[in-house]
C-alpha atoms as a PDB file:
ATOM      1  CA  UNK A   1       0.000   0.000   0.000  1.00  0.00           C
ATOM      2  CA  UNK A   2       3.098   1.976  -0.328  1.00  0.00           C
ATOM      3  CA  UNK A   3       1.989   4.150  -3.397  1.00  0.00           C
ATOM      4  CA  UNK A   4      -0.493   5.562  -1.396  1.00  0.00           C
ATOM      5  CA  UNK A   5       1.419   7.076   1.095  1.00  0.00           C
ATOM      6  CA  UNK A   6       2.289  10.678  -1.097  1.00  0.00           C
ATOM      7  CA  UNK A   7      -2.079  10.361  -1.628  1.00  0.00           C
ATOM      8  CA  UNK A   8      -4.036  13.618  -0.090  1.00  0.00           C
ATOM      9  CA  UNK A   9      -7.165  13.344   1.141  1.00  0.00           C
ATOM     10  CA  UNK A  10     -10.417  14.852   0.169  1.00  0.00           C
ATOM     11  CA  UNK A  11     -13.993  14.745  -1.530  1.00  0.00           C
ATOM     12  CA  UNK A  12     -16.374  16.472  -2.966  1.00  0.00           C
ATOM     13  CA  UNK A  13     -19.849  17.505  -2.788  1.00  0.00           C
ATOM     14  CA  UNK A  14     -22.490  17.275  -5.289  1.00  0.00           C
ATOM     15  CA  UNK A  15     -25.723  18.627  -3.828  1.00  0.00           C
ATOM     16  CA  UNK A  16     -28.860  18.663  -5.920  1.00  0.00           C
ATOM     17  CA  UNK A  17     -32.120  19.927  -4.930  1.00  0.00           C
ATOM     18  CA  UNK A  18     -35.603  18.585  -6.634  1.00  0.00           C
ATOM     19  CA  UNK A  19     -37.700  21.770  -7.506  1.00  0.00           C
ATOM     20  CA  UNK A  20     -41.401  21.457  -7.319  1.00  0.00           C
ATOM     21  CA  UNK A  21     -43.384  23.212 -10.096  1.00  0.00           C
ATOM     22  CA  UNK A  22     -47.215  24.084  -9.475  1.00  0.00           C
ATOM     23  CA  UNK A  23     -49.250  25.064 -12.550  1.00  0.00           C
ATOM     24  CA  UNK A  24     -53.095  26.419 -12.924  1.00  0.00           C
ATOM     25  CA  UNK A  25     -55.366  25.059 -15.707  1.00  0.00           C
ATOM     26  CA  UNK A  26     -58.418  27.073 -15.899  1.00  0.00           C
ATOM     27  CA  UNK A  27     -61.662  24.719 -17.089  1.00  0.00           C
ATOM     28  CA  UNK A  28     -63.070  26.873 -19.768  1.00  0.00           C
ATOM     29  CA  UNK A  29     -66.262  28.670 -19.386  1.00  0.00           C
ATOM     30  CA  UNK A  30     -64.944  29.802 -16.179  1.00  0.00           C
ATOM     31  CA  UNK A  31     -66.114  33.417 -14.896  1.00  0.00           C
ATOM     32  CA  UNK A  32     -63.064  35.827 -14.076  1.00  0.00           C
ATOM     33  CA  UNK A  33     -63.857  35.677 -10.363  1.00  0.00           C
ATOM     34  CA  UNK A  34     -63.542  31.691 -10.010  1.00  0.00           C
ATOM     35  CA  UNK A  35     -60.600  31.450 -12.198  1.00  0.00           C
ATOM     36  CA  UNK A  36     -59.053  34.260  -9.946  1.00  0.00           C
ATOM     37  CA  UNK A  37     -59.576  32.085  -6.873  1.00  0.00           C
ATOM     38  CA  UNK A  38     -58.390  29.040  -8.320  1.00  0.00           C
ATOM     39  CA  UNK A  39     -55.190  30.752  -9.197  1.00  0.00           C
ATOM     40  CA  UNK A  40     -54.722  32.338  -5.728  1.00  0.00           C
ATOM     41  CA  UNK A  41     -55.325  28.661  -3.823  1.00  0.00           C
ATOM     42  CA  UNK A  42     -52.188  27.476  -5.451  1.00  0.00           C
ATOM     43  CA  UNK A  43     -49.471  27.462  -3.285  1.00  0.00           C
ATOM     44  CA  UNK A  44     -46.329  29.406  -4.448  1.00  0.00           C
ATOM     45  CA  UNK A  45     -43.064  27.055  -3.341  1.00  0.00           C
ATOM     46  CA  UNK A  46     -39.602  27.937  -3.514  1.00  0.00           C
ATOM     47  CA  UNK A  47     -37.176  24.887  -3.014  1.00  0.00           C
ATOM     48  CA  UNK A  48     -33.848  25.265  -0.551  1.00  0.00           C
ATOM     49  CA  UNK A  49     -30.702  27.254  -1.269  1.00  0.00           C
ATOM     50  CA  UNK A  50     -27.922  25.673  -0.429  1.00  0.00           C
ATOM     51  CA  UNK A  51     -24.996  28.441   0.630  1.00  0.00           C
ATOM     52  CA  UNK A  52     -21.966  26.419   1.732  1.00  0.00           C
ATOM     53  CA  UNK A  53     -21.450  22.946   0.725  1.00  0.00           C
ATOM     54  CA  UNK A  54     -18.324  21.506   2.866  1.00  0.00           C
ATOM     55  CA  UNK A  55     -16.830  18.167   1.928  1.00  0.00           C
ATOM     56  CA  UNK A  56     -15.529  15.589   3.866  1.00  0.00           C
ATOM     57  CA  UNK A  57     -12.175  14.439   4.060  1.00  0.00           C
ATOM     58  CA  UNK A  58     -10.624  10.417   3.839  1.00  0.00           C
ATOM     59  CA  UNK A  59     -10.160   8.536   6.838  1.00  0.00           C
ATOM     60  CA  UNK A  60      -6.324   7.251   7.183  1.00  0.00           C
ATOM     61  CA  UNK A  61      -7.615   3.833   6.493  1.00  0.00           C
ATOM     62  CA  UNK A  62      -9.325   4.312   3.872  1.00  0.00           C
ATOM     63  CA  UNK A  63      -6.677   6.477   2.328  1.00  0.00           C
ATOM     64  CA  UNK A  64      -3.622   3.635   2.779  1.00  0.00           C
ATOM     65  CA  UNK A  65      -6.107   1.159   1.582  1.00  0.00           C
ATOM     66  CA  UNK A  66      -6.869   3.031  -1.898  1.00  0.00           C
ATOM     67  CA  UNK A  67     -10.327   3.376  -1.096  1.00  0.00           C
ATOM     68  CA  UNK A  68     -12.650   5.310  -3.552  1.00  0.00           C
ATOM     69  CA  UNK A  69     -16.271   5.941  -4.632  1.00  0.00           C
ATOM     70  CA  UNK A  70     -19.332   7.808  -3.790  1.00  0.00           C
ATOM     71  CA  UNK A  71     -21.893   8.090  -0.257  1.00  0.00           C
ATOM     72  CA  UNK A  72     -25.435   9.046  -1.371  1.00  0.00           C
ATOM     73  CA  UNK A  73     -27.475   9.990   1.623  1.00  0.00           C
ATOM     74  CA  UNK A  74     -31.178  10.783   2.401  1.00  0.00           C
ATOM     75  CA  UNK A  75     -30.980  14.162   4.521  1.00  0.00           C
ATOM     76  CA  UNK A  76     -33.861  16.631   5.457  1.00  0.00           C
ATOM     77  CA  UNK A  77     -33.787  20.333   5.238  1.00  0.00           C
ATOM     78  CA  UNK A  78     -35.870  21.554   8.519  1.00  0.00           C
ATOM     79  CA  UNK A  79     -37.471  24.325   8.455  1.00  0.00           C
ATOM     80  CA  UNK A  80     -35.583  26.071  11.273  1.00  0.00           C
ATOM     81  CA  UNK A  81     -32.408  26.331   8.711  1.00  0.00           C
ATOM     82  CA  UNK A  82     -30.565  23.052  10.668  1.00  0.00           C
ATOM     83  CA  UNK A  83     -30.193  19.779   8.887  1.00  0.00           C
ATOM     84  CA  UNK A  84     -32.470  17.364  10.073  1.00  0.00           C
ATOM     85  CA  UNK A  85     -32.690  13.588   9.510  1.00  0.00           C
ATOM     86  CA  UNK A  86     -29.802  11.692   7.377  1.00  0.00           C
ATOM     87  CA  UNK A  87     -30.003   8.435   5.993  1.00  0.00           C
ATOM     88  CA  UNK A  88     -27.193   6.649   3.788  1.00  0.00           C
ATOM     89  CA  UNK A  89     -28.450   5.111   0.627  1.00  0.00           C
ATOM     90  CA  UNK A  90     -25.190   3.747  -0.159  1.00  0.00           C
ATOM     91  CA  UNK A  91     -21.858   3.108   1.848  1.00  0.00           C
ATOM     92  CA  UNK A  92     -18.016   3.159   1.784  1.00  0.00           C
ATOM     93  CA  UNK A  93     -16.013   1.050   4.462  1.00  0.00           C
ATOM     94  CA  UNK A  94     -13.172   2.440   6.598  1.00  0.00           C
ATOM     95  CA  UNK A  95     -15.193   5.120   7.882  1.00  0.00           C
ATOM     96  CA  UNK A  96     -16.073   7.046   4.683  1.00  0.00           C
ATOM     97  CA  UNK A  97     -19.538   6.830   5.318  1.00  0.00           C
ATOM     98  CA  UNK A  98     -19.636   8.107   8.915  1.00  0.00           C
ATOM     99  CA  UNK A  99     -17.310  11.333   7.520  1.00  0.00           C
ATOM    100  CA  UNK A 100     -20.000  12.140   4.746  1.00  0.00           C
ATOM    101  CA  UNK A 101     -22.965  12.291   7.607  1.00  0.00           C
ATOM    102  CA  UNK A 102     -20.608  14.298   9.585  1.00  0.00           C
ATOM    103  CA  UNK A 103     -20.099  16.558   6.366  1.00  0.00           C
ATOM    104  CA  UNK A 104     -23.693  16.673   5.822  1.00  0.00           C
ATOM    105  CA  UNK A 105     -24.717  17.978   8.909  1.00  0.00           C
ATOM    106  CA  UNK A 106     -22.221  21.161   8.323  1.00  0.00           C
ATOM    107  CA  UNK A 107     -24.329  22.281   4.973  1.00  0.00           C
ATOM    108  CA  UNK A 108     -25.639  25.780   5.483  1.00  0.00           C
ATOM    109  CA  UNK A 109     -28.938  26.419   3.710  1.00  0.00           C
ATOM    110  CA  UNK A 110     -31.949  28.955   3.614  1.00  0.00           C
ATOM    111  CA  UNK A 111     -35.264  26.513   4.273  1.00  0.00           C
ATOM    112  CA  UNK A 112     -37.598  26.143   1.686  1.00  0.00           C
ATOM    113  CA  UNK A 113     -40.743  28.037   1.554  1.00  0.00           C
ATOM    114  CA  UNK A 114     -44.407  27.742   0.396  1.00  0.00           C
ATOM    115  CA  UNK A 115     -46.197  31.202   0.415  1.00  0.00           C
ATOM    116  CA  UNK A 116     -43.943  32.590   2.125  1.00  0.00           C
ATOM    117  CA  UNK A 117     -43.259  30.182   4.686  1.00  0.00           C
ATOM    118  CA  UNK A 118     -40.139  28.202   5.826  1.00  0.00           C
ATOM    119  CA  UNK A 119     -41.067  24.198   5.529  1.00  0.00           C
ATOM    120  CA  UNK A 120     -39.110  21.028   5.867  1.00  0.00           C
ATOM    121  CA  UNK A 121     -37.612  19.756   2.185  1.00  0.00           C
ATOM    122  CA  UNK A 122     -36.118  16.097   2.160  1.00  0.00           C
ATOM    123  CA  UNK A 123     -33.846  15.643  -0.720  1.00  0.00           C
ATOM    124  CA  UNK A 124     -30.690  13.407  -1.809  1.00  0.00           C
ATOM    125  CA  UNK A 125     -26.943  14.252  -1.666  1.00  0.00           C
ATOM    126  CA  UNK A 126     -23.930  12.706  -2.750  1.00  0.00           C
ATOM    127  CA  UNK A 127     -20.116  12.680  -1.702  1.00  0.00           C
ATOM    128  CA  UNK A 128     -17.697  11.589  -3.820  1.00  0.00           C
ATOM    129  CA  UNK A 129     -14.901   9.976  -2.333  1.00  0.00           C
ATOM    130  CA  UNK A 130     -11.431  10.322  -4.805  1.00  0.00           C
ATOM    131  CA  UNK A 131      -7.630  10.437  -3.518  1.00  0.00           C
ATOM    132  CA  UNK A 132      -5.456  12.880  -5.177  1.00  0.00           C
ATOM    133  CA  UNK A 133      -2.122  14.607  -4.948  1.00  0.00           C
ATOM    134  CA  UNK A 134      -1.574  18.787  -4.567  1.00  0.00           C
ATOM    135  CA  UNK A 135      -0.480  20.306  -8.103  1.00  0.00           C
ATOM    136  CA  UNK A 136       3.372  21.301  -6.292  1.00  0.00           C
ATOM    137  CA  UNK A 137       4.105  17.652  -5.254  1.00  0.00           C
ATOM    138  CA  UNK A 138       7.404  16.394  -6.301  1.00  0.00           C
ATOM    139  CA  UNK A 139       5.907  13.130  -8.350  1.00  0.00           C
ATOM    140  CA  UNK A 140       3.533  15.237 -10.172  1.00  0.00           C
ATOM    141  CA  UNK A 141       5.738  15.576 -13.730  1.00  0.00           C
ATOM    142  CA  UNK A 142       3.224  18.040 -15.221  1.00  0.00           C
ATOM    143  CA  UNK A 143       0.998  20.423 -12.972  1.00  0.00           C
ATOM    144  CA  UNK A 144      -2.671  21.429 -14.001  1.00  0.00           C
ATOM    145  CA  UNK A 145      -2.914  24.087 -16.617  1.00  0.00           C
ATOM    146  CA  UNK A 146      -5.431  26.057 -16.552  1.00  0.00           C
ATOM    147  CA  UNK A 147      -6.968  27.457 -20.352  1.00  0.00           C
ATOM    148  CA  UNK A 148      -9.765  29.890 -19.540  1.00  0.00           C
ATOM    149  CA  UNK A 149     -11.733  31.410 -16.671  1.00  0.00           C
ATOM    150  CA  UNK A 150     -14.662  33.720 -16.192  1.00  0.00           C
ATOM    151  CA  UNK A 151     -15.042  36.126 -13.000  1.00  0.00           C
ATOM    152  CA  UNK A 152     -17.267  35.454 -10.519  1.00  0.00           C
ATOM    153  CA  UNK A 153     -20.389  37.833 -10.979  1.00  0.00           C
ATOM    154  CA  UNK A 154     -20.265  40.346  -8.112  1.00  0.00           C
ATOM    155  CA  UNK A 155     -21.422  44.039  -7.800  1.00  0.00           C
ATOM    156  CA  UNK A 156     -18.788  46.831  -7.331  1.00  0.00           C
ATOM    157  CA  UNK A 157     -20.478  46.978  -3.740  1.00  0.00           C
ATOM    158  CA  UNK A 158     -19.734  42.981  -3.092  1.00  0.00           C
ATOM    159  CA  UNK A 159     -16.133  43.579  -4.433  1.00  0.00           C
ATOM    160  CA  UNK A 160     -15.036  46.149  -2.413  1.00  0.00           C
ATOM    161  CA  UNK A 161     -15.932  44.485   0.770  1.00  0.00           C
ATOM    162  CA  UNK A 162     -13.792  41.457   0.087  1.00  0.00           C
ATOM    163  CA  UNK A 163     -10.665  41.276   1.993  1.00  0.00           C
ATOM    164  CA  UNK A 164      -7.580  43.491  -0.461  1.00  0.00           C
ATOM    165  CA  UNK A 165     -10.405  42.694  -2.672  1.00  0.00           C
ATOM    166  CA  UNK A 166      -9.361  39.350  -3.627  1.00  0.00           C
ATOM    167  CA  UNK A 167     -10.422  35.842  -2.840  1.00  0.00           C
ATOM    168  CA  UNK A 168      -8.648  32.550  -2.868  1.00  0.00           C
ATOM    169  CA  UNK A 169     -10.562  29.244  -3.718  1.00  0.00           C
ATOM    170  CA  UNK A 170      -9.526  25.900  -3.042  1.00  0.00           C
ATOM    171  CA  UNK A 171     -10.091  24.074  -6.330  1.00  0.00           C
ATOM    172  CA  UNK A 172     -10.075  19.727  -7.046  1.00  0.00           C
ATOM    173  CA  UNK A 173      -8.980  19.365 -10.806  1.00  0.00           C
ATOM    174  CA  UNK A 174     -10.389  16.066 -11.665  1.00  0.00           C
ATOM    175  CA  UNK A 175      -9.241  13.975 -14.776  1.00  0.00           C
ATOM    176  CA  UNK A 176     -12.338  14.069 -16.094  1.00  0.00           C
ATOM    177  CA  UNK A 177     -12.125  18.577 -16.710  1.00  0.00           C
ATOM    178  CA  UNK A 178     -15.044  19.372 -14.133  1.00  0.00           C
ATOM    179  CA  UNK A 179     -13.596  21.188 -11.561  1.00  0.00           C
ATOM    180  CA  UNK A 180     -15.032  21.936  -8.174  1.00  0.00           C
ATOM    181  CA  UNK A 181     -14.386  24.625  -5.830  1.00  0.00           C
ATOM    182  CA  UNK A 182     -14.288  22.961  -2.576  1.00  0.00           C
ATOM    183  CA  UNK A 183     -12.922  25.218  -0.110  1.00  0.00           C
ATOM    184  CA  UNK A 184     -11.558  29.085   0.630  1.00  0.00           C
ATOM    185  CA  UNK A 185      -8.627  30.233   1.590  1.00  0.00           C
ATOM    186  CA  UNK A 186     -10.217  33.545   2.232  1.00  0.00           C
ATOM    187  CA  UNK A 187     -13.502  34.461   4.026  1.00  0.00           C
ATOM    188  CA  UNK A 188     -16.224  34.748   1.750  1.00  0.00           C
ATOM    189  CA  UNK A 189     -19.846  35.361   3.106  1.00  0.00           C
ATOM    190  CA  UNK A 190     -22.079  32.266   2.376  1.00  0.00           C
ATOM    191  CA  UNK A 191     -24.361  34.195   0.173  1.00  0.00           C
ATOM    192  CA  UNK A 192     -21.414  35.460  -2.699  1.00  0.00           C
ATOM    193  CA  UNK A 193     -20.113  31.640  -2.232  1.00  0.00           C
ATOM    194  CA  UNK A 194     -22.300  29.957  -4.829  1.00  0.00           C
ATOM    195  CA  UNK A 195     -20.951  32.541  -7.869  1.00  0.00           C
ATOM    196  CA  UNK A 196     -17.733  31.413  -7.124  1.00  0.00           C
ATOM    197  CA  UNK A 197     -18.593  28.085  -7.377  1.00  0.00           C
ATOM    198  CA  UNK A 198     -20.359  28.960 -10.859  1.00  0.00           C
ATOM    199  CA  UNK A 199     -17.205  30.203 -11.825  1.00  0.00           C
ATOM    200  CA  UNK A 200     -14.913  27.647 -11.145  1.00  0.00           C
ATOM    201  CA  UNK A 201     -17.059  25.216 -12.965  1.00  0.00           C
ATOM    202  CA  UNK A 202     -16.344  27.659 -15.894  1.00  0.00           C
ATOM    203  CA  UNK A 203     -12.404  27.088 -15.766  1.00  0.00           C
ATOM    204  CA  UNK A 204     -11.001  24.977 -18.796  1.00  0.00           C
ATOM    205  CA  UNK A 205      -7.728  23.288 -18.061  1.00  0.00           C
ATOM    206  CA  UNK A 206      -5.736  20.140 -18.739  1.00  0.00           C
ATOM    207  CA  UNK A 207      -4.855  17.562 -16.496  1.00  0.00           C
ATOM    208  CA  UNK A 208      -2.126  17.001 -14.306  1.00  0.00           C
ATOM    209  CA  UNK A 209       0.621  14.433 -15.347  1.00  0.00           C
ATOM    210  CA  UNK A 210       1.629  11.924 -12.592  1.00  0.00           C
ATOM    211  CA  UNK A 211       5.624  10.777 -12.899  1.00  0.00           C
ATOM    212  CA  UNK A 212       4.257   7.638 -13.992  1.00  0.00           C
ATOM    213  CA  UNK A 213       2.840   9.173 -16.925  1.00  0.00           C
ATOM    214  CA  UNK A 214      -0.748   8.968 -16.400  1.00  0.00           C
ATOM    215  CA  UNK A 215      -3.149  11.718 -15.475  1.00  0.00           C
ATOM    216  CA  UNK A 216      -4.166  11.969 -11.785  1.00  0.00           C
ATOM    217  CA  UNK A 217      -6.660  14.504  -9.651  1.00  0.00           C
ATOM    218  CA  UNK A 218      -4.694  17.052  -8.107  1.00  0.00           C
ATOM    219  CA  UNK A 219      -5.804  20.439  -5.755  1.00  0.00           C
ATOM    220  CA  UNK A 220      -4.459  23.928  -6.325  1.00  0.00           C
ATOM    221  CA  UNK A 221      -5.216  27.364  -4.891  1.00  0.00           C
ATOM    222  CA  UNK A 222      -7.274  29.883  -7.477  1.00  0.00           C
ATOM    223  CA  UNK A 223      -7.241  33.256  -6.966  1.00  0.00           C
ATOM    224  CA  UNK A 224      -9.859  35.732  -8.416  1.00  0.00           C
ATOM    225  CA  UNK A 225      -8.536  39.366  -7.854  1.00  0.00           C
ATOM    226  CA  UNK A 226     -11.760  42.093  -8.249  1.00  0.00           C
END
């Protein structure tokens, strides 16, 4: 298990929420009035926003023992802004599992709401689990190079309250060229957090280039200057 040893840990987070749509079919030959308070009885729903997204990281054992793949759990959004209820629909060993509940319970969210009012939203998310070096380690023969980029969509306002009006993002660059902002170096308010995730998704880049020749994962620090 050697050639694990120069591994780094971590995982990612892949979140999606189900929206509900409501629609009003009016039976014709209605009069104005009743179609009017058909329309108003239907309820008006707005699923959860999810603001920060943290990931878990590998368990030693798991890490020494090459272990990948991907924790899908069953977790409810309560009402009251706190994650409720969490229930794994599929497992890792060594641990894995128990770190993406404990990752789970750190999401920050705004509830969803139905007229108006904050309600309880059950939905799935998943964590994928893949080892992978940092872009300055010594057996990585070619680091991550990164093609194109878009800035993240702020206001002057938002800009100028950043911190020297810059902000660094932890970013995974898979081998598959979707990368995922999983992290900040700098302190970014939870609402500005999801453009910056938009906009890493936007960066085009190659691979890294393990010593051995073949492309691996690797992490590196992005920084978007406003």
């Amino acid at each position: 298990m050697k050639r694990f040893t120069t591994l780094r840990n971590a995982s990612l987070l892949f979140c999606s929420l189900g929206l509900l749509v409501f629609g009003a079919i009016g039976t014709p030959g209605q009069a104005p009035a009743a179609q009017s308070a058909q329309a108003a009885s239907v309820p008006v729903a707005r699923s959860a926003r999810v603001w920060d997204k943290p990931g878990p990281g590998y368990t030693e054992a798991a890490r020494q023992r090459g272990i990948e793949g991907t924790v899908k759990l069953r977790i409810t959004l309560l009402a009251t802004g706190q994650v409720g209820e969490i229930v794994p629909l599929s497992y890792l060993s060594y641990g894995l599992t128990d770190q993406a509940i404990a990752a789970a319970k750190q999401i920050r969210f705004e509830p969803k709401r139905i007229n108006g009012v904050a309600v309880d939203e059950t939905t799935t998310v998943e964590y994928r689990f893949r080892l992978y070096f940092k872009d300055e380690d010594e057996v990585i023969r070619t680091k991550v190079a990164i093609l194109g980029r878009t800035q993240p969509k702020l206001t002057a306002e938002e800009a100028a309250k950043l911190p020297e009006r810059k902000v660094a993002v932890n970013v995974f660059f898979g081998t598959d060229g979707k990368p995922v902002a999983y992290g900040y170096v700098t302190d970014v308010p939870l609402a500005l957090r999801a453009r910056f995730s938009d906009a890493v998704q936007q960066i085009r880049y190659r691979p890294a280039v393990h010593s051995s020749g073949r492309r691996v994962a690797v992490t590196k620090v992005i920084e978007y200057q406003f």
